[in-house]
Protein backbone atom coordinates (compact mmCIF):
# COMPACT_ATOMS: atom_id res chain seq x y z
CA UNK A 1 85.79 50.93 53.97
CA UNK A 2 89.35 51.44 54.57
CA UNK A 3 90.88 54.34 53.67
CA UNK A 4 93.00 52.64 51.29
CA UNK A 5 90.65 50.69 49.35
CA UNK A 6 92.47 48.32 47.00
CA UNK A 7 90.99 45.75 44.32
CA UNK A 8 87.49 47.08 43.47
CA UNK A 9 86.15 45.83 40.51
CA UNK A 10 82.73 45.98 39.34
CA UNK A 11 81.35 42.96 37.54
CA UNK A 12 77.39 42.39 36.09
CA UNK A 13 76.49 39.70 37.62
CA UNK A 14 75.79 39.45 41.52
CA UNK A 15 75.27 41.19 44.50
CA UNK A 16 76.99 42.64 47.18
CA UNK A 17 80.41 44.92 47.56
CA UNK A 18 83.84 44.61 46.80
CA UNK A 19 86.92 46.20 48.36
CA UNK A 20 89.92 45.38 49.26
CA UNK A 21 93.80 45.07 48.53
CA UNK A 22 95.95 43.76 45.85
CA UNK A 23 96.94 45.22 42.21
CA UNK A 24 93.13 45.72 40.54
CA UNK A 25 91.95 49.06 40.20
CA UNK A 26 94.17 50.75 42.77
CA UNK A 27 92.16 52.73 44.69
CA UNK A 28 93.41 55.75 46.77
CA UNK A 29 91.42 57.72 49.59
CA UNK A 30 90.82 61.17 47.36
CA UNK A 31 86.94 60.26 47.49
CA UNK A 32 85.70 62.80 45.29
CA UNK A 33 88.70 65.25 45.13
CA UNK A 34 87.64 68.73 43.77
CA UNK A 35 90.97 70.78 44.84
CA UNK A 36 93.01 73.14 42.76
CA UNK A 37 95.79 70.73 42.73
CA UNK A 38 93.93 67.96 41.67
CA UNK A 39 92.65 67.45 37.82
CA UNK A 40 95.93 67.85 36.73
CA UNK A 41 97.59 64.45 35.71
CA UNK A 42 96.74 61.37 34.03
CA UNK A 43 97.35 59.51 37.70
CA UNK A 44 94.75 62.37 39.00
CA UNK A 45 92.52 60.76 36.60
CA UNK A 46 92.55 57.32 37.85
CA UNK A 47 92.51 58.13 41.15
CA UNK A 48 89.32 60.19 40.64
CA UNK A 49 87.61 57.60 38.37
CA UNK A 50 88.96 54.60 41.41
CA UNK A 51 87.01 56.97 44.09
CA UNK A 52 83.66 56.20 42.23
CA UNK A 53 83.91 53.03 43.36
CA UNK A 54 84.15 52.75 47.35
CA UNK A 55 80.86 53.01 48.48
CA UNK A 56 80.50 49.73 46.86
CA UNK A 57 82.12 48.02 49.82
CA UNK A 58 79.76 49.09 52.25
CA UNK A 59 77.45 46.23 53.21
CA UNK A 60 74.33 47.83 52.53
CA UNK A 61 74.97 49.21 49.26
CA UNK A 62 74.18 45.95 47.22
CA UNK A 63 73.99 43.73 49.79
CA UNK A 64 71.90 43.30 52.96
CA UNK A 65 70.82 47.03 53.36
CA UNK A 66 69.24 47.00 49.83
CA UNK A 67 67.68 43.59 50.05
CA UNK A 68 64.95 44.16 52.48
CA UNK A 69 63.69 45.96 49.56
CA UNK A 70 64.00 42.62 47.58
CA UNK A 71 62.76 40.71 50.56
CA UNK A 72 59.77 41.96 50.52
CA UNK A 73 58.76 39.53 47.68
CA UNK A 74 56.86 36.45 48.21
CA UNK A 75 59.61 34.43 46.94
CA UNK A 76 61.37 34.76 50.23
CA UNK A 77 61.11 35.64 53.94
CA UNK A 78 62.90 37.11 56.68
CA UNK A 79 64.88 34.00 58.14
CA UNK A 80 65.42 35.08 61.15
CA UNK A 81 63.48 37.58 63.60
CA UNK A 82 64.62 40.79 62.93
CA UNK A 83 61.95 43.83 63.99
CA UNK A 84 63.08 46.21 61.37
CA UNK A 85 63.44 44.10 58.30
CA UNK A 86 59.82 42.55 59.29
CA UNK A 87 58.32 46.26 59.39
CA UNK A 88 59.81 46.60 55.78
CA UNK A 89 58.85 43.57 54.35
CA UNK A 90 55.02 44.37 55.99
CA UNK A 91 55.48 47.72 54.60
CA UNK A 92 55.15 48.80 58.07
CA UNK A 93 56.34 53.03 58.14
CA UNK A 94 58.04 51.98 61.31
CA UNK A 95 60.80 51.33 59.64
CA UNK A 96 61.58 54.82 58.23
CA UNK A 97 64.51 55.80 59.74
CA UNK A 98 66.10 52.78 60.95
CA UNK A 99 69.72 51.76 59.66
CA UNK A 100 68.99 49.10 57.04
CA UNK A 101 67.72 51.41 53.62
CA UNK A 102 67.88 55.05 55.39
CA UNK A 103 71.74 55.32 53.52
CA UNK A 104 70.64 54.08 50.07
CA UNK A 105 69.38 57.37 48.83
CA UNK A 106 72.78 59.54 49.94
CA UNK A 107 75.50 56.66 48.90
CA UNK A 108 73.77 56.48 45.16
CA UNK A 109 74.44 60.58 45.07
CA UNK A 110 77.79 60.39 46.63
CA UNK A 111 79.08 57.77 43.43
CA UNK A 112 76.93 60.47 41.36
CA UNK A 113 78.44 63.31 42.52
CA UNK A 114 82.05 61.49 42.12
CA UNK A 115 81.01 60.68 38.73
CA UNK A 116 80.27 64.10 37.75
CA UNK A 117 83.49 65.23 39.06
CA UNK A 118 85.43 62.53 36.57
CA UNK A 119 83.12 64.44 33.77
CA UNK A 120 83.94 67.45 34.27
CA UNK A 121 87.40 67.31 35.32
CA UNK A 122 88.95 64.89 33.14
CA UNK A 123 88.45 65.99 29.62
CA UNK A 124 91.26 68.54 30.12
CA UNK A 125 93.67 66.26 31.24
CA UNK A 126 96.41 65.66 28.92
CA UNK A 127 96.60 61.98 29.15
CA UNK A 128 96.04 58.59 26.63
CA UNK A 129 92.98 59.07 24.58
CA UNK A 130 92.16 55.59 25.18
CA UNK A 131 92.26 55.78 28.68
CA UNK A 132 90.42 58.70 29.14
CA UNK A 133 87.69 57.84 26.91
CA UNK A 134 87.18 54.66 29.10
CA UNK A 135 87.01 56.75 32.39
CA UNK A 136 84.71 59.28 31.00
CA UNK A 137 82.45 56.27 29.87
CA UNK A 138 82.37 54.38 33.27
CA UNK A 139 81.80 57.82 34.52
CA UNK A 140 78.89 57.90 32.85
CA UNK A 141 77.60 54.54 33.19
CA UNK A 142 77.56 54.70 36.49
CA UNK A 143 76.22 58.29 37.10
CA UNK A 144 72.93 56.62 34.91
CA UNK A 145 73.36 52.99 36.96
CA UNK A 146 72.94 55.32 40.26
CA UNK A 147 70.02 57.53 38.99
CA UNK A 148 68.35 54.63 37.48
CA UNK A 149 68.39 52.69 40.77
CA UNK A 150 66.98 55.56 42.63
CA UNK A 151 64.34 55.57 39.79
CA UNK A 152 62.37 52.86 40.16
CA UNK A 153 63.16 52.87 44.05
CA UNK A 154 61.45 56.04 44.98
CA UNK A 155 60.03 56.88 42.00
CA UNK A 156 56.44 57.13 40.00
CA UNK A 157 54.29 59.07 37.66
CA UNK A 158 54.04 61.92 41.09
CA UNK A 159 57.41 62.34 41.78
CA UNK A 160 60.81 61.28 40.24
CA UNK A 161 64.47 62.04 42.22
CA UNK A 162 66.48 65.11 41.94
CA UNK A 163 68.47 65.43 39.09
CA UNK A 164 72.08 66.77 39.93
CA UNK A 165 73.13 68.77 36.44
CA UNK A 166 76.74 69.27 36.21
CA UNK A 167 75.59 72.70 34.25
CA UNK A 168 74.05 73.82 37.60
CA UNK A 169 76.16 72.40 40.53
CA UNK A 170 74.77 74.28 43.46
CA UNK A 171 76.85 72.94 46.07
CA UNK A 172 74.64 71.95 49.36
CA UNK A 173 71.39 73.65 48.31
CA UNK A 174 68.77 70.78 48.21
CA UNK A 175 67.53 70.21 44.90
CA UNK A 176 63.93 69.40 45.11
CA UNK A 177 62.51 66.07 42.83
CA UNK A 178 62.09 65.66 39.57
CA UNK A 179 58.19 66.26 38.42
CA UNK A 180 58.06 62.50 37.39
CA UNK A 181 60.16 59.35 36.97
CA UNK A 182 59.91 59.50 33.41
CA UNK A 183 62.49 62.60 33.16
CA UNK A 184 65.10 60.72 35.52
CA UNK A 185 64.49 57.75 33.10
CA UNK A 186 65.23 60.49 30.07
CA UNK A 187 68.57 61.76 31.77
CA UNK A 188 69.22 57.77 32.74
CA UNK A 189 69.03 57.19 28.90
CA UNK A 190 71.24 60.43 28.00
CA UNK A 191 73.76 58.98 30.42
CA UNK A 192 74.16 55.53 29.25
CA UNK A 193 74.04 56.40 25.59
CA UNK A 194 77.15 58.19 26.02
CA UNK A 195 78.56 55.70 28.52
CA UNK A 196 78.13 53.22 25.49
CA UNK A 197 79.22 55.16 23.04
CA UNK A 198 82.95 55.48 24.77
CA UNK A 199 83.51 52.40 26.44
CA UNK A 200 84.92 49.13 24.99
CA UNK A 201 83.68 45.51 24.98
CA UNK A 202 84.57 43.20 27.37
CA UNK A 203 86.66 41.03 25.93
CA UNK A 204 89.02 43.82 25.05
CA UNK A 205 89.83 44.27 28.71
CA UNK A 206 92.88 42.09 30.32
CA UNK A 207 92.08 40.44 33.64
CA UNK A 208 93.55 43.46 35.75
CA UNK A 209 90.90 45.30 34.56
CA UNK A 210 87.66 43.25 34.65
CA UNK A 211 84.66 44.59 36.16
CA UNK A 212 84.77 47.90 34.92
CA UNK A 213 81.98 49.16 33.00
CA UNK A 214 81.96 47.76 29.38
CA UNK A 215 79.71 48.65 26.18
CA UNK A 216 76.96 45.46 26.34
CA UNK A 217 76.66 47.07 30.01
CA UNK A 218 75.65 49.63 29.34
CA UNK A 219 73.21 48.40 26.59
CA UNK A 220 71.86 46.21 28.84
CA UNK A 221 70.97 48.42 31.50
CA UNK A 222 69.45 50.65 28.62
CA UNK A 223 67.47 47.63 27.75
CA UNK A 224 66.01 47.43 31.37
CA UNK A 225 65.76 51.24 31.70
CA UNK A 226 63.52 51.01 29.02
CA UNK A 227 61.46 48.05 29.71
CA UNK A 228 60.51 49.87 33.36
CA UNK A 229 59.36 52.75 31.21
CA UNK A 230 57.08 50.56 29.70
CA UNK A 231 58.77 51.91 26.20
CA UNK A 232 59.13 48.62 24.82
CA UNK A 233 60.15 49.50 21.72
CA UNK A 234 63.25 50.41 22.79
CA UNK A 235 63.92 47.65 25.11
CA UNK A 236 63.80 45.34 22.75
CA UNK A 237 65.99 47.28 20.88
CA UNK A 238 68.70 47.55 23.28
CA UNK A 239 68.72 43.92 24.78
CA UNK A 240 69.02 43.15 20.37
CA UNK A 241 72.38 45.36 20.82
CA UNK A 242 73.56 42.95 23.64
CA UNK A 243 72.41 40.10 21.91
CA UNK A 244 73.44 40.64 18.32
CA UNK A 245 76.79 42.47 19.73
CA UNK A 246 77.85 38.39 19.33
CA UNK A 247 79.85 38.89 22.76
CA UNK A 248 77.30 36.60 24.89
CA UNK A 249 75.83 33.37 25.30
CA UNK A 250 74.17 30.87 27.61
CA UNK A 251 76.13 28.37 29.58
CA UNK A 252 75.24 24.94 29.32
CA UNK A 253 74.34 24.09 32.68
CA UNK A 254 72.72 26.42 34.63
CA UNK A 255 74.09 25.92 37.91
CA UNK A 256 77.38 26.62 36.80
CA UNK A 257 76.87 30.42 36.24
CA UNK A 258 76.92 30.19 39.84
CA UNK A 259 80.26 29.22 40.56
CA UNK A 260 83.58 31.32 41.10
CA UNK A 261 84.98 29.24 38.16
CA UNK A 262 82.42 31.22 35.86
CA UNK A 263 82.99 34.94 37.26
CA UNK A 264 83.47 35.78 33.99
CA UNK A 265 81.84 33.57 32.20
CA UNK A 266 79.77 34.61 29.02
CA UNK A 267 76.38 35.33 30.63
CA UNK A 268 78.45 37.68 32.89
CA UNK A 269 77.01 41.24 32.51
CA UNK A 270 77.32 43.03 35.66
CA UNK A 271 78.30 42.37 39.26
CA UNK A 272 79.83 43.57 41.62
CA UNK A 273 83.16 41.88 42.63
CA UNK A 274 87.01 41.44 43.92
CA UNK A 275 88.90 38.52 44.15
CA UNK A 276 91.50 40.08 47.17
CA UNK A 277 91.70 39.18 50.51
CA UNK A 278 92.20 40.98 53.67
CA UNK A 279 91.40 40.87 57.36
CA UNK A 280 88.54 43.18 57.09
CA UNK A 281 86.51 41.05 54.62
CA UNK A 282 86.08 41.45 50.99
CA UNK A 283 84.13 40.59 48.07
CA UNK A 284 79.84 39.93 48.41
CA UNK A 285 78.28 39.81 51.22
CA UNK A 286 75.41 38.29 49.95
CA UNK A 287 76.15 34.32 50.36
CA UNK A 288 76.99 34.93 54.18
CA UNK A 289 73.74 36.74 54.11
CA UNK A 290 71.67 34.13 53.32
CA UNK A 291 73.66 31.06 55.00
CA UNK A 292 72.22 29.07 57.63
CA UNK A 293 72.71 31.02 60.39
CA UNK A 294 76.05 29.98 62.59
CA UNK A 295 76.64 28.37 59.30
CA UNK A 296 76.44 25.01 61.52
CA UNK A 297 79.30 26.22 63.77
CA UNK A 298 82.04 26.54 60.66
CA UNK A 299 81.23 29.78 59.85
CA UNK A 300 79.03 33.13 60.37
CA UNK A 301 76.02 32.86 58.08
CA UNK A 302 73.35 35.64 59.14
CA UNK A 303 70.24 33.67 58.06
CA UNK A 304 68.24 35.54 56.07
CA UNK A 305 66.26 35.91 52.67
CA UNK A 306 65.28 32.22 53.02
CA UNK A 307 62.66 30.67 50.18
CA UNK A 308 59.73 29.96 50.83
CA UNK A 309 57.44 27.09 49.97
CA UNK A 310 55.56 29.31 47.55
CA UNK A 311 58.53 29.44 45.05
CA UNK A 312 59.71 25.93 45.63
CA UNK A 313 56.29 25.33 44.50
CA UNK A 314 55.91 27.11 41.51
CA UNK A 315 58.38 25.29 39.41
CA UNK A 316 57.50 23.48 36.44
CA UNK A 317 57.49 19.35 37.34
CA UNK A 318 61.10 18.67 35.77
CA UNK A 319 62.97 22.04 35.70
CA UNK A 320 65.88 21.51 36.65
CA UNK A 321 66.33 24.91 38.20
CA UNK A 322 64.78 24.68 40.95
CA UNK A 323 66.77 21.68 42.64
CA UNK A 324 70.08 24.32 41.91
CA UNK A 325 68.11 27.17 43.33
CA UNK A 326 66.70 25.83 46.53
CA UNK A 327 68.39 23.54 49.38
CA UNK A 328 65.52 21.87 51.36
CA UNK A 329 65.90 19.35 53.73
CA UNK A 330 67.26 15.91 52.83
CA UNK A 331 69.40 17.37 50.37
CA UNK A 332 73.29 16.97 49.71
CA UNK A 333 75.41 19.80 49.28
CA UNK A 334 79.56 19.91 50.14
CA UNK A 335 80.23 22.28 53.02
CA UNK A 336 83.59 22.68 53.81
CA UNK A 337 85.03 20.23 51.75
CA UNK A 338 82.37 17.84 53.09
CA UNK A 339 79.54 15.78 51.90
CA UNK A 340 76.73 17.23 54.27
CA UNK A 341 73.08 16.74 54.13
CA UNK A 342 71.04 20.37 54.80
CA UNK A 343 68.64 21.09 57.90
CA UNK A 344 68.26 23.91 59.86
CA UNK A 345 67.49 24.92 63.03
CA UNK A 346 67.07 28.09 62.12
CA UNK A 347 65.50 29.23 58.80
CA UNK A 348 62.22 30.20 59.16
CA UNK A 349 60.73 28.62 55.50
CA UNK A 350 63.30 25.65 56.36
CA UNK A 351 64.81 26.40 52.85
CA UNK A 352 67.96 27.78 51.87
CA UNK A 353 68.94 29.40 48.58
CA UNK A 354 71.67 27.05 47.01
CA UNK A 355 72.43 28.87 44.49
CA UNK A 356 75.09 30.70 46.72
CA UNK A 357 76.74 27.71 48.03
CA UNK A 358 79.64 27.16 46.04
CA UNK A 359 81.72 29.72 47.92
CA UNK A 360 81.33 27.48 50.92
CA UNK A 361 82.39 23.98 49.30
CA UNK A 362 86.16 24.36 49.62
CA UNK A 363 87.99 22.98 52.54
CA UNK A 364 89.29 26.00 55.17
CA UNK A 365 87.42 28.53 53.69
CA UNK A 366 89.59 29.58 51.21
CA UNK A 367 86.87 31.69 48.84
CA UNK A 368 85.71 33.14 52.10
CA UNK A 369 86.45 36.33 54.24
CA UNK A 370 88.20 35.31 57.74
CA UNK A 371 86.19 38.12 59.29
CA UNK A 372 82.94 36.49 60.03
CA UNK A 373 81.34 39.54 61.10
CA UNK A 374 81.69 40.77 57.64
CA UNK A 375 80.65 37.00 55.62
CA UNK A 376 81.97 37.68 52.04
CA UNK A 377 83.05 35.57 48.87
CA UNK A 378 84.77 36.12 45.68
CA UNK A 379 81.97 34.83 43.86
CA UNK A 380 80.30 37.33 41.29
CA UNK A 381 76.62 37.51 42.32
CA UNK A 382 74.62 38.55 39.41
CA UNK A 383 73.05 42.27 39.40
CA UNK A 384 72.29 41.45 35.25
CA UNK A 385 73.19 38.29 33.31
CA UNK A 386 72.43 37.39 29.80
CA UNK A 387 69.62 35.37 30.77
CA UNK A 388 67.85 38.33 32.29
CA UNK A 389 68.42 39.84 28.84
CA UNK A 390 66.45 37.87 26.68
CA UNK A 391 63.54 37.84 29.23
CA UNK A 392 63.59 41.34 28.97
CA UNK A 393 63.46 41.12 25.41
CA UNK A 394 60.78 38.31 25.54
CA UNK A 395 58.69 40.39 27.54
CA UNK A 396 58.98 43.51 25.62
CA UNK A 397 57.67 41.58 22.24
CA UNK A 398 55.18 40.22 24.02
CA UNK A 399 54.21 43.37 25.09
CA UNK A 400 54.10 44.50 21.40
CA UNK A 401 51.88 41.72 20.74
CA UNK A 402 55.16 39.64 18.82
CA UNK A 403 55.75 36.16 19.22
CA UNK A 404 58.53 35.59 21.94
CA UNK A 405 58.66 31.93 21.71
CA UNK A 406 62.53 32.10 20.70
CA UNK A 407 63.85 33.58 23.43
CA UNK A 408 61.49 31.74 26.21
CA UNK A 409 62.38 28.32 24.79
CA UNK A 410 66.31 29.41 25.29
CA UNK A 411 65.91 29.72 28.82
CA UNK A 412 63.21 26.49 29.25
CA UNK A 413 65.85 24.48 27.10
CA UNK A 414 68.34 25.53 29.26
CA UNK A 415 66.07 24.58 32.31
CA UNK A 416 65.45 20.94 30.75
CA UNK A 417 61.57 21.98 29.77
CA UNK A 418 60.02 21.19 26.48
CA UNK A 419 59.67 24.28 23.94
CA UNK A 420 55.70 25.85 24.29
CA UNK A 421 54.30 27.45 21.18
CA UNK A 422 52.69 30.77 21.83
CA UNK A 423 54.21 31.89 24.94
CA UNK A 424 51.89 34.59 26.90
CA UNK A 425 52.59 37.07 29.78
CA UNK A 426 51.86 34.13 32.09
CA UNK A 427 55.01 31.88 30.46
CA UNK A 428 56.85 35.23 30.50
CA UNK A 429 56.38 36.13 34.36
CA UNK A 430 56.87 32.57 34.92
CA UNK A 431 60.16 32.38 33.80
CA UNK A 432 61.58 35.32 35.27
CA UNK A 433 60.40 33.80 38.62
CA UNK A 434 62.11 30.41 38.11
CA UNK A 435 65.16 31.84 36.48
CA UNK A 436 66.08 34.93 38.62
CA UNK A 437 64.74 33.76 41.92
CA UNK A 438 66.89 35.04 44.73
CA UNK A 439 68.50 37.67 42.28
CA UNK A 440 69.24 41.41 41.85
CA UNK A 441 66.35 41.02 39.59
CA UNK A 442 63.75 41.77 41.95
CA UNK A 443 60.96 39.62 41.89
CA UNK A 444 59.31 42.64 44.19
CA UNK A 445 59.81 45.35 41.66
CA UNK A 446 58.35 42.90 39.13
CA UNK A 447 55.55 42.33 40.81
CA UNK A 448 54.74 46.50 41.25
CA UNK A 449 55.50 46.89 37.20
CA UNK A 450 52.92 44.24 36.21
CA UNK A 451 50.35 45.38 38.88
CA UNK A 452 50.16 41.65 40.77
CA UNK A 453 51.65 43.21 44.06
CA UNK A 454 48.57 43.95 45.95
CA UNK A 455 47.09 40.13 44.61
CA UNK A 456 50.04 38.64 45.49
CA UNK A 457 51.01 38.84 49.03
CA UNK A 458 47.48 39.27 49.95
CA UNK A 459 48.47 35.54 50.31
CA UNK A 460 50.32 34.01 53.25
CA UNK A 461 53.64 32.31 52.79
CA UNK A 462 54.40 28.89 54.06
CA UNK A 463 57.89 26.37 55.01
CA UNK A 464 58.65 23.48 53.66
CA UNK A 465 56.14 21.42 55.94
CA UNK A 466 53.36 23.64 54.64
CA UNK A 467 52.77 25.94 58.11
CA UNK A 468 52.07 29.57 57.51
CA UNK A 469 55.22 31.66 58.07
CA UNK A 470 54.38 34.78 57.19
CA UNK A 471 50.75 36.69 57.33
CA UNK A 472 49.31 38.08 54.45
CA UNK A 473 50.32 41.78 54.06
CA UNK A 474 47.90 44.69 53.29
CA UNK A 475 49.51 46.36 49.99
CA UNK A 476 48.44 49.66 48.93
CA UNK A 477 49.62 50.27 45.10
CA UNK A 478 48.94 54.01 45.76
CA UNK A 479 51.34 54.38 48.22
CA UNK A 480 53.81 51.24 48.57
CA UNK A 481 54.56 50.99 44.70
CA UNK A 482 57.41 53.16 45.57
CA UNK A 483 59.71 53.12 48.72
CA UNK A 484 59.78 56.35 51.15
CA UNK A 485 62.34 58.67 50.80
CA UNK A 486 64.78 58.42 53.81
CA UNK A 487 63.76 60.48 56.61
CA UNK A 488 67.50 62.13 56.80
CA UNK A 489 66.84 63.33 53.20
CA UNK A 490 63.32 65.03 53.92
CA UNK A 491 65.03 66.45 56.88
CA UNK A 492 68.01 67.64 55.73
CA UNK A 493 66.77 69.14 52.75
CA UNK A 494 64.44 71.25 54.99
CA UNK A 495 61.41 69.89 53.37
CA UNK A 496 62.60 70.50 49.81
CA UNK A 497 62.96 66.75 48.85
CA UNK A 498 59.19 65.44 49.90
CA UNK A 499 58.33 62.24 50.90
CA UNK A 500 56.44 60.04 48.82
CA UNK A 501 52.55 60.31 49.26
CA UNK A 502 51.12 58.04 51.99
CA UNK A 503 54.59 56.89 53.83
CA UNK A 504 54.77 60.47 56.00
């Protein structure tokens, strides 16, 4: 990240970083500025709010760092050989350590530190109401965004993460973990409850603005917060405050929420995003991620994350999904401005995820970043989308023992599928699968919540010609249901922060 870091905008709807230079959410190089002289002016205030956001740019921090921990689905494999990725995806300890996830845990608390700073600092700033009320509240959203992601990633019913009280700042004394995951859900909940209760809707916001935190954000998130506490109660109570808030909707066509045309569409949520360009790349890494690798000598795709014949497989005979989800061979798709017809020479499955290929349509590259070691787009990549939403909600009626027949036959209308009467678990996980494949959703975390982990990739994986790609993988619920800690953090802390059981 540069040290002037211009242009970041969150969005709720993709992957992958943003950072850059134009007008957007100026954003200056205080980081998280605790000085005497600082915390004085309204301008000190936007600054400090802007420095929340620059870890976003780093590569890793929604992008291809974080997505071996997606990878590790059996929706996808490694395209590509790569020894540590392989040893995560295996859930291989080798890998503890290495470059790819050791920086998750430390970037999440750096955004929550700068977040606390904004919260503490900025009430006593004479400055717009208005203004300050929206600060405080994406302060807050994303101090509970951080700590829920580090939830669910390292956390269970033995351990939780530390919790970083702005009561109790002790500067660089480790703070040992939370007794369970259920109390860094609590404070997740305390945070976005208040995050909610000062921020605005979206559609109050003017385009300089968009992709800061808004109000159905933060309900949403609740929503999901909830449904991973298995209180279900309240997560279908919060994905009814997104839905009856009026402010979203389904497109028509599915593949079009996948197109830069639709950044901001009404099934956007949350994202991460920035439409500015500069020499150093900008915008979400993810597409270039997952390209063909070479990107058939136009551009520099990396190759990885590729489907494998197992999804492909489990679509429903006429959903119309999966043809916008999945490139195999055979099939048309514009590259470049041209009509080209998709193989690879290097994919492992032989599939490609299509529904990141808009980007890449346009003649000269003109949605991409000219620095192919760094492959970005402006296209929002969904983190949460409406659709997400009312699965969430499906699943937590079903989970009540309600009928959630309403809100499955949204998403199979939208899909071209018939309407089923008396939708189960099975229809439920189904749909997530079809809809959300090769998403922020996390088909792997899914799998750990509903218990079908170990079952499921006690199963090989196999390429579009029906070879075995991948091995079936020994899965241990007792020990890989969570990620290990990073080895820095154990470290560092001086054994204060312990590992998780069973990855030492």
């Amino acid at each position: 990240m540069k040290q002037l870091i211009k242009n970041i905008t969150l969005s709720l709807a993709g992957i992958s970083l943003l950072a850059a230079c134009n007008k957007k959410l100026d954003i200056t190089p205080e980081g998280a500025p605790t000085s005497g002289n600082f915390w004085q002016t309204e301008g000190d205030a936007i600054s400090g709010a802007n420095a929340m956001y620059n870890l976003f740019d780093d590569e890793n921090f929604y992008g291809r760092g974080y997505w071996w921990f997606i990878n590790a689905s059996d929706d996808m494999v490694t395209g590509r050989v790569k020894a540590e990725g392989d040893n995560i995806k295996n859930f291989n300890s080798n890998f503890i350590g290495g470059s790819y996830t050791e920086g998750q845990w430390k970037m999440r608390y750096i955004v929550i530190k700068r977040a606390n700073d904004v919260i503490m600092h900025v009430p006593s700033i004479p400055m717009d109401a208005k203004l300050k009320n929206r600060i405080l509240g994406e302060a807050y959203f994303l101090s509970g965004l951080m700590y829920y992601e580090l939830a669910y990633t390292y956390g269970d019913a033995r351990a939780g993460v530390p919790i970083v009280k702005r009561d109790s700042l002790t500067g660089d004394k480790p703070i040992p973990r939370s007794a369970n995951v259920n109390m860094v859900y609590d404070y997740v909940e305390q945070e976005l409850k208040q995050a909610a209760a000062l921020l605005p809707y979206f559609d109050t916001y003017s385009s300089d603005i968009y992709g800061r935190p808004h109000k159905t954000a933060a309900f949403a998130f609740l929503s999901k917060m909830f449904l991973y506490k298995k209180d279900y109660a309240n997560a279908e109570r919060y994905a009814d405050s997104v839905i009856l808030s009026g402010k979203h909707k389904l497109l028509d066509n599915f593949a079009d929420v996948f197109t830069i045309a639709n950044n901001w569409s009404s099934e956007y949520i949350w994202s991460v995003y920035s439409n500015s360009q500069g020499p150093g790349g900008w915008g979400s890494i993810l597409p270039g991620v997952m390209l063909e690798n070479k990107g058939w000598g136009k551009y520099n795709g990396w190759g990885y994350y590729m489907p494998t014949k197992e999804l492909y497989d489990s679509y429903e005979e006429g959903d119309i999904r999966r043809e916008a989800t999945i490139l195999k061979p055979g099939d048309h798709v514009k590259f470049y401005g041209e009509d080209i017809t998709y193989s690879s020479t290097n994919s492992l499955s032989g599939y490609q995820f299509r529904k990141y290929m808009e980007p890449f349509s346009y003649p000269a590259g003109q949605h991409l970043s000219p620095n192919g070691d760094h492959p970005t787009t402006d296209l929002n990549l969904p983190l949460l989308r409406y659709a997400e939403i009312l699965l969430i909600k499906a699943e937590a009626e079903l989970a009540q023992g309600k009928n959630a027949d309403k809100e499955i036959n949204m998403i199979r209308h939208r899909a071209g599928l018939k309407d089923v009467t008396g939708a189960t678990m099975a229809e439920l996980k189904k749909q997530r699968r079809s809809e959300l494949a090769g998403e922020w959703a996390n088909r792997h975390y899914d799998l750990v919540r509903w218990g079908d982990a170990q079952a499921a990739y006690a199963k090989p994986l196999h390429g579009v010609g029906g070879a075995e790609i991948w091995p079936a993988r020994t899965f241990n619920p007792a020990i890989h249901n969570v990620w290990p800690v990073p080895r820095s953090e154990v470290t560092s802390s001086g054994g204060v922060v312990k590992q998780n059981g069973g990855w030492e």
